[in-house]
Protein backbone atom coordinates (compact mmCIF):
# COMPACT_ATOMS: atom_id res chain seq x y z
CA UNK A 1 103.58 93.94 102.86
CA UNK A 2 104.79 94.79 105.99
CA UNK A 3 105.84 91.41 107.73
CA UNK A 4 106.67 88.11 106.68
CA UNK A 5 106.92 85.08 108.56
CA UNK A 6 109.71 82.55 107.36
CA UNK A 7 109.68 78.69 109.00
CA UNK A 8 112.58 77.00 108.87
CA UNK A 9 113.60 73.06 109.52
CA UNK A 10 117.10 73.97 109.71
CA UNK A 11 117.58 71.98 105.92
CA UNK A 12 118.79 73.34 102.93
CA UNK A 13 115.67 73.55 101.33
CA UNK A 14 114.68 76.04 104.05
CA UNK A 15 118.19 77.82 104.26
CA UNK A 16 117.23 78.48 100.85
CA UNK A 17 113.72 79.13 101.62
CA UNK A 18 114.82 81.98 104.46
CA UNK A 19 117.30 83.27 102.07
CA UNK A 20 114.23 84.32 99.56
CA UNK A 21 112.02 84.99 102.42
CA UNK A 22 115.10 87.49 103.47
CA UNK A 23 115.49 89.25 100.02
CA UNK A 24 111.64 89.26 99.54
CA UNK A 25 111.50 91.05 103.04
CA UNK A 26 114.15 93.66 102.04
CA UNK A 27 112.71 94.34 98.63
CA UNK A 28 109.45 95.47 100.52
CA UNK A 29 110.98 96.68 103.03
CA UNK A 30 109.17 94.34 105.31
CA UNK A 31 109.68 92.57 108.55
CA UNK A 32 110.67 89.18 109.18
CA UNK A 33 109.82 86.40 111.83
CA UNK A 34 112.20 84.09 111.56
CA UNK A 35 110.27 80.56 113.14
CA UNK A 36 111.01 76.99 113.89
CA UNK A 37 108.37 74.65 115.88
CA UNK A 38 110.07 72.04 117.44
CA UNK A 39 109.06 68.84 119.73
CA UNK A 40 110.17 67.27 122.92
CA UNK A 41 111.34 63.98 122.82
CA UNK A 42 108.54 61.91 124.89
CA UNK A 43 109.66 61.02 127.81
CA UNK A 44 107.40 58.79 131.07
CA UNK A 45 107.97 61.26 133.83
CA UNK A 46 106.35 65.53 134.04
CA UNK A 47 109.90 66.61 135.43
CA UNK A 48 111.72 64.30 132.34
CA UNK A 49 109.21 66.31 130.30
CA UNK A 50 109.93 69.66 131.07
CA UNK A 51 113.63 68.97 130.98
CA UNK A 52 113.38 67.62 127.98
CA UNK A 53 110.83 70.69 126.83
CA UNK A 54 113.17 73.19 128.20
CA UNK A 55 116.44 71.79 126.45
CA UNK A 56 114.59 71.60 123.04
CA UNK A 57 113.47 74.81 123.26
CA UNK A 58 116.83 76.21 124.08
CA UNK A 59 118.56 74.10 121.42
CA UNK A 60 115.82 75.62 118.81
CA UNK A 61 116.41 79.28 120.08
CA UNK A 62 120.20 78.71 119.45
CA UNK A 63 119.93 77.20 116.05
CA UNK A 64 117.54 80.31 115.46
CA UNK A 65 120.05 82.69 116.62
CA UNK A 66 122.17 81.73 114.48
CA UNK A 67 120.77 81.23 111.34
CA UNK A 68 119.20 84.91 112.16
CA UNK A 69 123.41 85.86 111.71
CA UNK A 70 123.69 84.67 108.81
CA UNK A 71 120.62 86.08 107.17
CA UNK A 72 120.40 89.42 108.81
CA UNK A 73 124.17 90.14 110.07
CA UNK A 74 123.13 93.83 110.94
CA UNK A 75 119.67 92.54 113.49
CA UNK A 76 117.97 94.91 111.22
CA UNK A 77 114.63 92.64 110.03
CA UNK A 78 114.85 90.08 112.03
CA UNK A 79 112.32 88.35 114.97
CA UNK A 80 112.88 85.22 115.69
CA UNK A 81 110.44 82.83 117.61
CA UNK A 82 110.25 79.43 118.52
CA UNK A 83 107.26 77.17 119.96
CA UNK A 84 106.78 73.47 120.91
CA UNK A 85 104.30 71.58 118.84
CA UNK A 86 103.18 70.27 115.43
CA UNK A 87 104.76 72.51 112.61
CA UNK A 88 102.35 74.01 110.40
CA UNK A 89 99.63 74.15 113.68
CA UNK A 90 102.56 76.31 115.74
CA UNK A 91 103.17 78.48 112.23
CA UNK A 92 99.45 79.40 111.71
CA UNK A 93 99.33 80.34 115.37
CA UNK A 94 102.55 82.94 115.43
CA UNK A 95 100.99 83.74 111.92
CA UNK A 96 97.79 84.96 113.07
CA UNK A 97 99.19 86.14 116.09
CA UNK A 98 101.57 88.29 114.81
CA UNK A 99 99.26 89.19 111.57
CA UNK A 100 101.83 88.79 109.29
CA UNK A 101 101.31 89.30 105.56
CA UNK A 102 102.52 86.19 103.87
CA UNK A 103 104.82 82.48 105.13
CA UNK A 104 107.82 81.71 103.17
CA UNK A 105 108.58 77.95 103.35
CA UNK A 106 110.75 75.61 101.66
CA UNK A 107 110.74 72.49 99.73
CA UNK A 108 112.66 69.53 98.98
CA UNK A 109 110.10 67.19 97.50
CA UNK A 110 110.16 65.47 94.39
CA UNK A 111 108.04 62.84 94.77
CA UNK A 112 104.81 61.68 93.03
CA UNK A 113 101.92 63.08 95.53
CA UNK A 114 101.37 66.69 96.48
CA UNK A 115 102.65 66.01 100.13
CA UNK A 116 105.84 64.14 98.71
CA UNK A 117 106.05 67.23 95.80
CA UNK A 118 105.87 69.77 98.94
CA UNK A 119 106.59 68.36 101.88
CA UNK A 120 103.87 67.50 104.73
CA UNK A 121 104.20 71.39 106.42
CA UNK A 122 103.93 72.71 103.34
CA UNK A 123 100.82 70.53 102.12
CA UNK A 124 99.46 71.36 105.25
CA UNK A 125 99.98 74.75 104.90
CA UNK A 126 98.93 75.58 101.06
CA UNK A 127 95.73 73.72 102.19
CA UNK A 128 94.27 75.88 105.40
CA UNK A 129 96.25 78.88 105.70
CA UNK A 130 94.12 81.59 105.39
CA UNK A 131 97.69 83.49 104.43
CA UNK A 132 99.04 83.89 101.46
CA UNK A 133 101.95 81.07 101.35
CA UNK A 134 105.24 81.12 99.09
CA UNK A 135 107.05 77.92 98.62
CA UNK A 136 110.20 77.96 97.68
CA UNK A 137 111.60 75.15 95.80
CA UNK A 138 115.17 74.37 96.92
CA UNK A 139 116.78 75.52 93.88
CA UNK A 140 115.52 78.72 93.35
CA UNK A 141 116.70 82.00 93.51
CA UNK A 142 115.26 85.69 94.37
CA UNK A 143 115.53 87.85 91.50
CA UNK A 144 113.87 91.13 90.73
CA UNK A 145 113.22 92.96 88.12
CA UNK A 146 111.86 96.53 87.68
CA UNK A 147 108.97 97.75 85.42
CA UNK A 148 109.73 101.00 84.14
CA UNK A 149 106.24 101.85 83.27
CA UNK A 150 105.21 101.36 86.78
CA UNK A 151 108.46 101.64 88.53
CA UNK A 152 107.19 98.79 90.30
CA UNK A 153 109.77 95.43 91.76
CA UNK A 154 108.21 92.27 89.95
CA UNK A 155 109.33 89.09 92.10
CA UNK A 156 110.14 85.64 89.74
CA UNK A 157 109.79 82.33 91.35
């Protein structure tokens, strides 16, 4: 595995989702694309448009930025990209663009269907990706283990 690409909402469940996505990364020694889609508020004018285009792309880029800090402190791993449109559309684009190996995403769900269990992106997602994707539910936590036989890292969900 030598990239992964981990989209984040800016919520807990994908703080916690980019915090696996981050250990996973180093235990592989992989790459990371840190990602965020975002949208521009509609507006009736082009010029209100790009304006409006421009600030949410800057305000996405910041948030980015930062949560990059936090996860990778010493810029080590760390890409980070952002791109205007609908989530998991703009993450299978950088995905395939980029050829990454695997998409670490979070979840929050709880409800009764598969999209309220995961989460619309991640619904999306598990059902056309044509790359391996790791959910992460909100709780969890990275651990690894190693195999002596193999001297291999097993990963637990």
């Amino acid at each position: 595995m030598k990239t992964i690409l981990i989209a984040t909402d800016f919520s807990p469940a994908s703080r916690n989702a980019s915090m696996y996505g981050t250990q996973l990364a180093k235990t592989f020694k992989a790459n990371i694309i840190l990602f965020n889609a975002f949208r521009a508020n509609a507006s009736p004018t082009e010029l209100k448009r790009s304006k409006s285009l421009y600030d949410a792309m800057l305000q996405s880029d910041k948030r980015l930025l930062e949560e990059a800090d936090f996860l990778d402190p010493k810029h080590e791993l760390m890409e980070v990209v952002c791109d205007e449109g609908i989530s998991y559309k703009s993450i299978m684009d950088v995905a395939n663009e980029k050829k990454v190996d695997c998409i670490v995403v979070g979840r929050k769900g709880d409800g009764v269907t598969i999209k309220d269990l995961l989460g619309s992106t991640a619904t999306a997602l598990t059902k056309n990706s044509n790359i391996p994707v790791i959910v992460v539910p909100e709780e969890a936590k990275f651990e690894t283990k190693e195999v002596k036989k193999n001297k291999r890292a097993t990963v637990n969900i």
